[in-house]
C-alpha atoms as a PDB file:
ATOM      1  CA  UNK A   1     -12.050   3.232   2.239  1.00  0.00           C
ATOM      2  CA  UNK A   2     -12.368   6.151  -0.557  1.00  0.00           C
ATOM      3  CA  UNK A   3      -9.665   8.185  -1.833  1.00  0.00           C
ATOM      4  CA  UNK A   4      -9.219  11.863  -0.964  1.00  0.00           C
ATOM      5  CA  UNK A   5     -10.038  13.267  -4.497  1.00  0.00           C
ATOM      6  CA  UNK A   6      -6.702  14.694  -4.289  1.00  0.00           C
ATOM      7  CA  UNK A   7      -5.572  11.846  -3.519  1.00  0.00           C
ATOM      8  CA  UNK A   8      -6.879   9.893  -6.250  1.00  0.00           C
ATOM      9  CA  UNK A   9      -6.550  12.645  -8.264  1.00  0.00           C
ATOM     10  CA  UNK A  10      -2.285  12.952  -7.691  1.00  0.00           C
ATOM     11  CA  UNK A  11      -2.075   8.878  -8.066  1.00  0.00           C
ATOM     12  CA  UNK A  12      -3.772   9.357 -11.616  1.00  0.00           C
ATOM     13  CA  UNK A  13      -1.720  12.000 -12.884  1.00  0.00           C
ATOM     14  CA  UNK A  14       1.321   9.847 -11.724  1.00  0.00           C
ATOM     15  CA  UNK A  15       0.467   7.011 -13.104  1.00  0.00           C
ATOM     16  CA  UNK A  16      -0.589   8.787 -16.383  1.00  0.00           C
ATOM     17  CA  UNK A  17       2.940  10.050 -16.644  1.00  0.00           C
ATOM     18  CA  UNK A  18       4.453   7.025 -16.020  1.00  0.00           C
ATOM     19  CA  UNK A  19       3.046   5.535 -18.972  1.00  0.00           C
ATOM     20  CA  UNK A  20       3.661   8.197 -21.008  1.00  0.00           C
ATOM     21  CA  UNK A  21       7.407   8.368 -20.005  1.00  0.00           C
ATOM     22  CA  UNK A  22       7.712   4.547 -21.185  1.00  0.00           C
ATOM     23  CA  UNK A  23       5.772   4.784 -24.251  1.00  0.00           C
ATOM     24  CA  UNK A  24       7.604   7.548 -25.454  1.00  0.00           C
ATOM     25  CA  UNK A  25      10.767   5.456 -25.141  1.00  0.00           C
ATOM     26  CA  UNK A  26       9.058   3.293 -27.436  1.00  0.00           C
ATOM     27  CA  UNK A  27       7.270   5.588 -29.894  1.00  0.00           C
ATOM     28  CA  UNK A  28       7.201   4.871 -33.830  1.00  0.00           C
ATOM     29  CA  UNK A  29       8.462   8.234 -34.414  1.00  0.00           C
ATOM     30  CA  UNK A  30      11.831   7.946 -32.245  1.00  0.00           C
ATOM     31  CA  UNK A  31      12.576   4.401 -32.021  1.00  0.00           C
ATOM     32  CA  UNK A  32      11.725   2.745 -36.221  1.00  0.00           C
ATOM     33  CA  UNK A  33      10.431  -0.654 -36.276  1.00  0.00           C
ATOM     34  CA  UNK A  34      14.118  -1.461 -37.760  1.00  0.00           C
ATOM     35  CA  UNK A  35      15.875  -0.790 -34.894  1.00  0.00           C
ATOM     36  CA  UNK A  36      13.506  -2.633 -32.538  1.00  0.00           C
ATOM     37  CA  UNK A  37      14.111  -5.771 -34.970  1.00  0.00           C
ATOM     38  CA  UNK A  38      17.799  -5.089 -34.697  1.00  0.00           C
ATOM     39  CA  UNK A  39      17.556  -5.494 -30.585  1.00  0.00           C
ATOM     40  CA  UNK A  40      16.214  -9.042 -31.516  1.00  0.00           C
ATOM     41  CA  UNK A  41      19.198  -9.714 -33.185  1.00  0.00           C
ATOM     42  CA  UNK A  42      22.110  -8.618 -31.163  1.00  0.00           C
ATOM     43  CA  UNK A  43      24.551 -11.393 -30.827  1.00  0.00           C
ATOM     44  CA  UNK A  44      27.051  -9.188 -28.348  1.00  0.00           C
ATOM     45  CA  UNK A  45      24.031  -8.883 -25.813  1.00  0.00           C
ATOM     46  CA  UNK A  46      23.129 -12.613 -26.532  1.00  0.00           C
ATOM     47  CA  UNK A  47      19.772 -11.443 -27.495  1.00  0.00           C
ATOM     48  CA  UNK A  48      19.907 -13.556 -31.309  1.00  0.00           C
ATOM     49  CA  UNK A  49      16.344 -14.533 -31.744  1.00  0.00           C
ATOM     50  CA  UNK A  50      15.974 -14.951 -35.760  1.00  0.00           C
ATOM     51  CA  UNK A  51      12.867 -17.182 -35.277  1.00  0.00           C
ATOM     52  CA  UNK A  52      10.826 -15.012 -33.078  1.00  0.00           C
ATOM     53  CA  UNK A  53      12.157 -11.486 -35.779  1.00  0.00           C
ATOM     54  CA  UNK A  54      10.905 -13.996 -38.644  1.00  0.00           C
ATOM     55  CA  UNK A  55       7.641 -14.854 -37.054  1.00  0.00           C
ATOM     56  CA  UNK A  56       6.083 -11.940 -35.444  1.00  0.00           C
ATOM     57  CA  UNK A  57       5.689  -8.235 -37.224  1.00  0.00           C
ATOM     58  CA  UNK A  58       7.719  -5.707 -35.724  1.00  0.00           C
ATOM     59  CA  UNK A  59       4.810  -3.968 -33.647  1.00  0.00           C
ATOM     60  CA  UNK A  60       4.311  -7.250 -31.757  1.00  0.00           C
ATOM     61  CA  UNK A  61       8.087  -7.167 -31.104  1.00  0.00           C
ATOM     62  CA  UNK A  62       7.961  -3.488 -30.012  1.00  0.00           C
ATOM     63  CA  UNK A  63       4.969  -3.977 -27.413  1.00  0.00           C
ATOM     64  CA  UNK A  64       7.417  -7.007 -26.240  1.00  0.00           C
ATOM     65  CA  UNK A  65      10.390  -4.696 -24.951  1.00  0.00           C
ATOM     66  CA  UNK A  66       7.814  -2.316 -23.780  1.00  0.00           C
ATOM     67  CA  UNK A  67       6.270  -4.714 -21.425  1.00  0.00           C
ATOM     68  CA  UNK A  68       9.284  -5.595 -20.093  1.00  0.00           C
ATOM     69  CA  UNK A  69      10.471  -1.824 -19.485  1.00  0.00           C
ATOM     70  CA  UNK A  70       6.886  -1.990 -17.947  1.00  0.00           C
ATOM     71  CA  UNK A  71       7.705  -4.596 -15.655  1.00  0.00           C
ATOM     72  CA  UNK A  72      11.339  -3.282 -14.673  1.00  0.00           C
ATOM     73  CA  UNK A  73       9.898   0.115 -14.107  1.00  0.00           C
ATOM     74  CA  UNK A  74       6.486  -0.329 -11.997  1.00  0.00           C
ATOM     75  CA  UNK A  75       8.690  -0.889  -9.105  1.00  0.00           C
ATOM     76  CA  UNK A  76       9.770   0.810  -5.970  1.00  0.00           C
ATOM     77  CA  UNK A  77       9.910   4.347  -6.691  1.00  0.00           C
ATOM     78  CA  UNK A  78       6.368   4.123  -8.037  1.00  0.00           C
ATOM     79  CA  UNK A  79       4.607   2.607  -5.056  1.00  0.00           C
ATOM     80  CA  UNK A  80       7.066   3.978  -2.629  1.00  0.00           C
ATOM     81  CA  UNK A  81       5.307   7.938  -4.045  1.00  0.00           C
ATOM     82  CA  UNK A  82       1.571   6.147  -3.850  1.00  0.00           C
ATOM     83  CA  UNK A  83       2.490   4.452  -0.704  1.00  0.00           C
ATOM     84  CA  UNK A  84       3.088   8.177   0.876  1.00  0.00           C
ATOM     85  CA  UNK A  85       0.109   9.451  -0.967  1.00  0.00           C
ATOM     86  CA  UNK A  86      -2.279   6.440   0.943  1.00  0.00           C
ATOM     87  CA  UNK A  87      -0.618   7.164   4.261  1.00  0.00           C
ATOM     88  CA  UNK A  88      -1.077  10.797   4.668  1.00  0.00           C
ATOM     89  CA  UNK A  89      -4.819  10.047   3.780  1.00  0.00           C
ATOM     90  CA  UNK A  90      -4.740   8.031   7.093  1.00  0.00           C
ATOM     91  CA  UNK A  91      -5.403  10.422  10.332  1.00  0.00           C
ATOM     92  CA  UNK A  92      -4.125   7.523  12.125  1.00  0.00           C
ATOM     93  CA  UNK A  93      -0.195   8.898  11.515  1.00  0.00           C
ATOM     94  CA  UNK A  94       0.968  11.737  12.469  1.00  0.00           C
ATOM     95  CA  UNK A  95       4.193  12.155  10.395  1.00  0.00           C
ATOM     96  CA  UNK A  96       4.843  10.653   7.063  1.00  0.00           C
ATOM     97  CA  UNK A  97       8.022  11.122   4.965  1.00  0.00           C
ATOM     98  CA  UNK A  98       9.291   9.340   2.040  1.00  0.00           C
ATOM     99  CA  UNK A  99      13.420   8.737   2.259  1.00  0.00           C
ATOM    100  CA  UNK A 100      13.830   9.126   5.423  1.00  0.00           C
ATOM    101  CA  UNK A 101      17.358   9.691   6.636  1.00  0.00           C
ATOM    102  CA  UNK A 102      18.200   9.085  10.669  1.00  0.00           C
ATOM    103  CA  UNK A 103      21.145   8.702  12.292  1.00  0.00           C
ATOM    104  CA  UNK A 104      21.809   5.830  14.331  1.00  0.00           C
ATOM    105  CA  UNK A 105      24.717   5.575  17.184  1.00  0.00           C
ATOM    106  CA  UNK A 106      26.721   2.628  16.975  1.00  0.00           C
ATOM    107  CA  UNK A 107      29.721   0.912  17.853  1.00  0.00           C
ATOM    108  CA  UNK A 108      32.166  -2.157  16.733  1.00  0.00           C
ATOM    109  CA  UNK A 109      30.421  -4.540  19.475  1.00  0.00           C
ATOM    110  CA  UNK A 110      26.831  -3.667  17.894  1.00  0.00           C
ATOM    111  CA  UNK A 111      28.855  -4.075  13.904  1.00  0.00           C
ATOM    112  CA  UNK A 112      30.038  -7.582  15.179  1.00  0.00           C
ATOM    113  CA  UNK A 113      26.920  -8.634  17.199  1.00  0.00           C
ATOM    114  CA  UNK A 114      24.982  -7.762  13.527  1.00  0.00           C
ATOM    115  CA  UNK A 115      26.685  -9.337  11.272  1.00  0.00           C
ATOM    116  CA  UNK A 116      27.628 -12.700  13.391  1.00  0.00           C
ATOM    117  CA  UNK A 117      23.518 -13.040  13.635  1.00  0.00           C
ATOM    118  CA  UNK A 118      22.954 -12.831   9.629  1.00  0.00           C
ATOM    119  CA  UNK A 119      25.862 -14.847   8.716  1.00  0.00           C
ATOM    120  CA  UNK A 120      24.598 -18.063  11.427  1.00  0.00           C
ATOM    121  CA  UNK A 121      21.093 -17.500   9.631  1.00  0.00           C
ATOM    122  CA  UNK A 122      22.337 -17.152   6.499  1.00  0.00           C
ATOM    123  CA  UNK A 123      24.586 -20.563   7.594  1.00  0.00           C
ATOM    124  CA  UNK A 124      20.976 -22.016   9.003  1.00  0.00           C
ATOM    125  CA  UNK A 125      22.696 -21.732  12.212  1.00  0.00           C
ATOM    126  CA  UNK A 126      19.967 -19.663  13.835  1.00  0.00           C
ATOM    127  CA  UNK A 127      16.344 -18.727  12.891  1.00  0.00           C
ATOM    128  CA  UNK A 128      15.890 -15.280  11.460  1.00  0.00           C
ATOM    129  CA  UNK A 129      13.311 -14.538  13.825  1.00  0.00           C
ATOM    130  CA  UNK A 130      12.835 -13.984  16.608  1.00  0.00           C
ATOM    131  CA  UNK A 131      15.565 -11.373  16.782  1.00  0.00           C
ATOM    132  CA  UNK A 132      18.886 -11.348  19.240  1.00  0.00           C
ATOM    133  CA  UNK A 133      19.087  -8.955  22.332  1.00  0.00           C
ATOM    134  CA  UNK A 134      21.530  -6.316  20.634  1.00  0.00           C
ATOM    135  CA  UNK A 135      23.800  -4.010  22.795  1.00  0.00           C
ATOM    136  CA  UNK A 136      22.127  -0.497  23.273  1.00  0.00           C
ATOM    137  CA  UNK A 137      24.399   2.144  22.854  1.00  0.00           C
ATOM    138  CA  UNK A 138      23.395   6.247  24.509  1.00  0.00           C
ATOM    139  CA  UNK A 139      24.418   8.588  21.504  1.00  0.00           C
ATOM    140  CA  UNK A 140      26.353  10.340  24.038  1.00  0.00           C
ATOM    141  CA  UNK A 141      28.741   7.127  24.876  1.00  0.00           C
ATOM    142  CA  UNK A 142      32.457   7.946  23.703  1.00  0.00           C
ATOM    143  CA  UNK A 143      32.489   4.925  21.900  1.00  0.00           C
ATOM    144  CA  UNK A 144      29.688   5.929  19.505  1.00  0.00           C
ATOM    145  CA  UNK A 145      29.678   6.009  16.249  1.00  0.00           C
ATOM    146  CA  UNK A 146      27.196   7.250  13.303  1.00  0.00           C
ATOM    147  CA  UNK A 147      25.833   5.614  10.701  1.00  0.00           C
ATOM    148  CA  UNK A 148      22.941   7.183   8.606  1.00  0.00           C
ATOM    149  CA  UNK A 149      20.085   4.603   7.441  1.00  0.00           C
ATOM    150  CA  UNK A 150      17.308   5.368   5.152  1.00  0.00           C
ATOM    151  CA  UNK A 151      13.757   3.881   5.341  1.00  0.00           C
ATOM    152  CA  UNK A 152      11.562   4.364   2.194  1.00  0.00           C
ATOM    153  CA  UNK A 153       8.587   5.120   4.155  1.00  0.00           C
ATOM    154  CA  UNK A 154       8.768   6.722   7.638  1.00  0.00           C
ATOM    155  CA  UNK A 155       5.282   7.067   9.622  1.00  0.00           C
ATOM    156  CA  UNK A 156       4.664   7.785  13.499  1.00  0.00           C
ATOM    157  CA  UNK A 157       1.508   7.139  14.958  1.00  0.00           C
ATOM    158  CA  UNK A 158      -0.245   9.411  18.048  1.00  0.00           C
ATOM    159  CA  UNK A 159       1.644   7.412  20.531  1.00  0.00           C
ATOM    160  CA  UNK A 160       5.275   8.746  19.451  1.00  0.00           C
ATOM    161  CA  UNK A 161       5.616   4.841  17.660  1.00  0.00           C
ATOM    162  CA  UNK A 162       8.058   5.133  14.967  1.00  0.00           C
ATOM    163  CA  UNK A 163       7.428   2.696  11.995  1.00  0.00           C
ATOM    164  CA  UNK A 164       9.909   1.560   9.125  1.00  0.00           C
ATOM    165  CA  UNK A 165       9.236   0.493   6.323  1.00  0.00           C
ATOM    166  CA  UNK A 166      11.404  -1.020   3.131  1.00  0.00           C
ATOM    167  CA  UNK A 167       9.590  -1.020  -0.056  1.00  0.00           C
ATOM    168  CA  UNK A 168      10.664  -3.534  -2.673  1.00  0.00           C
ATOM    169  CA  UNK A 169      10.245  -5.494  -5.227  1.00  0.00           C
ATOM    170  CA  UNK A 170       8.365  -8.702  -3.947  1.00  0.00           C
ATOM    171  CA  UNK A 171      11.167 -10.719  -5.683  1.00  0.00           C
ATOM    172  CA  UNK A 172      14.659  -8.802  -4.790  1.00  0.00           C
ATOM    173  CA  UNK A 173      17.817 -10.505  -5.013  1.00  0.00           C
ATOM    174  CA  UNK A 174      19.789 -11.738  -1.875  1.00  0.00           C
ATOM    175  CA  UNK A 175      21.962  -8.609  -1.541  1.00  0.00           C
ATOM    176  CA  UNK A 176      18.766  -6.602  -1.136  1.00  0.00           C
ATOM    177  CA  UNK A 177      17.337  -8.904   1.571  1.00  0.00           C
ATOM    178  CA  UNK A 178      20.864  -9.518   3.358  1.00  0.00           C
ATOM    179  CA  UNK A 179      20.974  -5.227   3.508  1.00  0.00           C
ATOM    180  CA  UNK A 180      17.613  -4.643   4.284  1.00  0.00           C
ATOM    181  CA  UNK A 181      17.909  -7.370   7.403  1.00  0.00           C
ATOM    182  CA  UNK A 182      20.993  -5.535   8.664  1.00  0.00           C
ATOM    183  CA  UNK A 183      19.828  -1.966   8.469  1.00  0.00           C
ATOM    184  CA  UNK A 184      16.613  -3.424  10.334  1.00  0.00           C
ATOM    185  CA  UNK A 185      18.877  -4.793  13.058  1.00  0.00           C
ATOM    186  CA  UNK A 186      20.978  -1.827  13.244  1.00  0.00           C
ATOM    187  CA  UNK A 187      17.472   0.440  13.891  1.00  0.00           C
ATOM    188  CA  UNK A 188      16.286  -2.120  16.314  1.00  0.00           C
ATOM    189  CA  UNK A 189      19.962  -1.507  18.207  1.00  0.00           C
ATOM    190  CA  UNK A 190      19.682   2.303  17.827  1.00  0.00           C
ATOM    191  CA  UNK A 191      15.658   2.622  18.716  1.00  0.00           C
ATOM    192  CA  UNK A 192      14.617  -0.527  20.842  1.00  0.00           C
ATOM    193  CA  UNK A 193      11.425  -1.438  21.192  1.00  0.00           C
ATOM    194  CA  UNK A 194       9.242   1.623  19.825  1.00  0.00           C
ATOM    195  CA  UNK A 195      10.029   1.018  16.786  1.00  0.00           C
ATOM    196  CA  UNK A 196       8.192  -1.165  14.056  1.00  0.00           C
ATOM    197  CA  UNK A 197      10.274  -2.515  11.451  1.00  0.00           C
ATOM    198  CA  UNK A 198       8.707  -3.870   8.208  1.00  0.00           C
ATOM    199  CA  UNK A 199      10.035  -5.420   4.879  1.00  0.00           C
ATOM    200  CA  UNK A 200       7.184  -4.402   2.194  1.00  0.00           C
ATOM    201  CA  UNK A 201       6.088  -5.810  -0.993  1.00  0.00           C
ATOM    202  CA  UNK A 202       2.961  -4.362  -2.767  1.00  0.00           C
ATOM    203  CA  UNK A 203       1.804  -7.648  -4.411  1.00  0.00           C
ATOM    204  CA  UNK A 204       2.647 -11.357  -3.807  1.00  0.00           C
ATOM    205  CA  UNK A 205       3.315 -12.882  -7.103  1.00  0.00           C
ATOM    206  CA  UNK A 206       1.739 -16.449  -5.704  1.00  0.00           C
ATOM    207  CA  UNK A 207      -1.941 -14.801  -5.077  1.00  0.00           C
ATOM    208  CA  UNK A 208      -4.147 -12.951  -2.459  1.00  0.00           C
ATOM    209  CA  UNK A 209      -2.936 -15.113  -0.056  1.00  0.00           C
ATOM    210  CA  UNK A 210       0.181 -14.443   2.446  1.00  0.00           C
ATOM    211  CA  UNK A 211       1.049 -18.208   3.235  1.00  0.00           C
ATOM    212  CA  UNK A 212       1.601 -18.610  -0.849  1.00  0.00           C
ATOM    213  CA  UNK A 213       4.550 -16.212  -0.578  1.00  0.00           C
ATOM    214  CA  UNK A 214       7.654 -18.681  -2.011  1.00  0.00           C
ATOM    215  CA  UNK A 215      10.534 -16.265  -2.665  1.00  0.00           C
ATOM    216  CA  UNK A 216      13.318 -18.292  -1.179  1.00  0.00           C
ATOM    217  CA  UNK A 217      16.013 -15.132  -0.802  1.00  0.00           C
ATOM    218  CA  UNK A 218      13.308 -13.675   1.631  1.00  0.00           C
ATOM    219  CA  UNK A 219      11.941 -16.305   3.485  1.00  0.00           C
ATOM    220  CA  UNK A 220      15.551 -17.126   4.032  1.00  0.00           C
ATOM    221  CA  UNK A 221      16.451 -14.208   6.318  1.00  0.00           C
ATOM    222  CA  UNK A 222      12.830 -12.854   7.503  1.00  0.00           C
ATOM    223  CA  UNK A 223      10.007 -14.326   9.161  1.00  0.00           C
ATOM    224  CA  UNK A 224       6.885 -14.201   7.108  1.00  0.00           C
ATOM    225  CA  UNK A 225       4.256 -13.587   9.524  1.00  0.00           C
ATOM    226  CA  UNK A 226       6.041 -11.032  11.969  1.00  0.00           C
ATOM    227  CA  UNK A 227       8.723  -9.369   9.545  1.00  0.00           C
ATOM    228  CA  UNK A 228       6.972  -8.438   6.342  1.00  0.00           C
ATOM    229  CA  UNK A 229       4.154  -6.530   5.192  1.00  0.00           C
ATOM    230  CA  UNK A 230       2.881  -7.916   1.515  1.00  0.00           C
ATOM    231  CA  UNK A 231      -0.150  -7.219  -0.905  1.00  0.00           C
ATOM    232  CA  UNK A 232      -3.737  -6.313   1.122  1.00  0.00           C
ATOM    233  CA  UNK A 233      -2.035  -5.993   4.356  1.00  0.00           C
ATOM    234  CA  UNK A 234       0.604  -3.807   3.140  1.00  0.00           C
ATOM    235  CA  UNK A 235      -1.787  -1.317   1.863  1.00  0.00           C
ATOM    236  CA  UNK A 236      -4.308  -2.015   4.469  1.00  0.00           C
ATOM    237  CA  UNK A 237      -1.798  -1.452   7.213  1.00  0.00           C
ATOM    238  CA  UNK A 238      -0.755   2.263   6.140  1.00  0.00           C
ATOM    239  CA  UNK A 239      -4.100   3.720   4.650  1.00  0.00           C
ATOM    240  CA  UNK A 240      -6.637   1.871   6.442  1.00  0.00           C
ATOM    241  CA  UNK A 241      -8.909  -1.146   5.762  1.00  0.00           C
ATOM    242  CA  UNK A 242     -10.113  -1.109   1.558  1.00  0.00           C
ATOM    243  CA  UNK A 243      -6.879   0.900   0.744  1.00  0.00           C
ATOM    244  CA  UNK A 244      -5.768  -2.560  -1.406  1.00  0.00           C
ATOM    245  CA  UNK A 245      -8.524  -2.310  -3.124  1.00  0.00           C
ATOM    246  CA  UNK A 246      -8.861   1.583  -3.321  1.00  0.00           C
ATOM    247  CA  UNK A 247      -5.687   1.716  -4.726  1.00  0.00           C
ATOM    248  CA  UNK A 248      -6.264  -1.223  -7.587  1.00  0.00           C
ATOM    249  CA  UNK A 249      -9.129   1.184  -8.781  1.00  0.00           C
ATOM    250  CA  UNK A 250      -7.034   3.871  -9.189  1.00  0.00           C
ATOM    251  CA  UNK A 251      -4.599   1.510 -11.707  1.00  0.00           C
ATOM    252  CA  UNK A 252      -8.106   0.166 -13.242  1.00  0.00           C
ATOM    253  CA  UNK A 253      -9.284   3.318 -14.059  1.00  0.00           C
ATOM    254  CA  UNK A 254      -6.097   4.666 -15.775  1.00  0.00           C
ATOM    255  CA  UNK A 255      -5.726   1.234 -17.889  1.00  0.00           C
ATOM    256  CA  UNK A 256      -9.495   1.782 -18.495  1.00  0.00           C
ATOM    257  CA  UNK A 257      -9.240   5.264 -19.662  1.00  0.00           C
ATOM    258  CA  UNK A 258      -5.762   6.038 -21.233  1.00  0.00           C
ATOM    259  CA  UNK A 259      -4.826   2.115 -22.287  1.00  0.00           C
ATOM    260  CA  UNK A 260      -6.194   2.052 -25.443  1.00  0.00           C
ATOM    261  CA  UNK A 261      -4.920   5.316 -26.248  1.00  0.00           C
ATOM    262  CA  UNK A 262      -1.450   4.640 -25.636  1.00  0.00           C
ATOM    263  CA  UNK A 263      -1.443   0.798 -26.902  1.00  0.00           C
ATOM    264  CA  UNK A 264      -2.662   2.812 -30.378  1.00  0.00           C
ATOM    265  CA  UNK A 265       0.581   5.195 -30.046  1.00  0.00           C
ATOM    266  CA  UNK A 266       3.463   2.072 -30.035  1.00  0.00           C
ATOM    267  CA  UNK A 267       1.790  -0.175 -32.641  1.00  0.00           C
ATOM    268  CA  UNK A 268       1.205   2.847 -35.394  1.00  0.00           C
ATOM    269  CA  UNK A 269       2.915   2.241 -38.640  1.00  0.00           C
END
């Protein structure tokens, strides 16, 4: 697959900004190589290292933190923006939105159906897949009520099939994974069976390969094979077969071009 050159041309400029947002947190100029030692040495924030301040200059320590702020911050609201970027390249969807907000009808039978089901999985009482027969509920039933859920990417294809998608880290927390799992059930309820509902991750930690994925949290409420969408097949699945690796060029070609540049602006004395 190649890359509108808009496209590829909107991802750079994103990315290049990105960077430059985080090393600018970091810069010589604002942040002194004192106060970067100091954040080694906080006590109150149980951050005390005196061994690694004593042993490494203060540059080394700098490029430290801003790795880490790297890591934090090359997360979902990045590749949620590329994610939209790669799928309105793809003629195969018709409508593609980023946050997007629908209203779903329920009631207290659908509330208690819901969470019963994630609290016996969660309890290894039941499977997390395949999923229960919810209730359906018309919109116009006088017992409705409406809740507003929020998928980070929203995509329909030419057959009027409405797709879901959460984007997240490929290691979140249980709280993540226990919400995402209930606002999936609570679409399924609302929508039925033309919908498509996906938890996304843009890499797998554990390799190319899907059958490596290990994060326990996840693989705890969602099936791997039918529930989640990670690495290649993610991007492969929105943009079209070589978008994985159309998109990695994109990231090669900005670390190729402006890395050196902006590794040069945090370690300046």
């Amino acid at each position: 697959m190649k890359l509108k050159d808009t496209t590829r041309k909107n991802i750079i400029g994103y990315l290049e900004g990105f960077l430059q947002g985080l090393v600018n947190k970091y810069d010589p100029d604002v942040v002194k190589n004192a106060v970067i030692k100091q954040v080694w040495l906080d006590p109150k924030r149980g951050k005390y290292k005196p061994f690694h301040t004593a042993l490494l200059p203060p540059h080394f320590l700098r490029l430290h933190s801003f790795f880490r702020s790297f890591d934090t911050s090359l997360g979902q609201g990045v590749f949620e923006y590329i994610a939209q970027l790669i799928a309105s390249d793809n003629t195969f969807w018709v409508k593609v939105e980023r946050n997007y907000t629908l209203a779903i009808p329920t009631n207290n039978r659908i509330k208690e159906s819901i969470a019963t089901f994630i609290e016996n999985v969660k309890r290894k009482k039941e499977r997390p897949y395949p999923l229960p027969p919810l209730p359906r509920l018309e919109p116009s039933s006088s017992e409705a009520q409406e809740i507003l859920l929020r998928a980070d990417l929203y995509l329909e294809d030419k057959n009027d099939k409405k797709y879901f998608f959460e984007i997240k880290s490929p290691e979140p927390n249980k709280d993540v994974c226990s919400q995402t799992k209930e606002k999936f059930l609570y679409f399924i309820a609302g929508i039925g069976p033309n919908g498509v509902y996906k938890f996304c991750f843009p890499y797998n930690p554990w390799g190319e390969e899907k059958v490596n994925y290990k994060w326990g949290f996840t693989l705890s409420l969602f099936d791997l094979n039918n529930e989640i969408l990670i690495g290649k097949e993610f991007w492969d699945f929105i943009g079209g077969e070589g978008s994985y690796e159309a998109v990695l060029d994109v990231f090669r070609e900005v670390g190729t071009t402006r890395g050196e540049e902006l590794l040069n602006k945090l370690i300046r004395k």
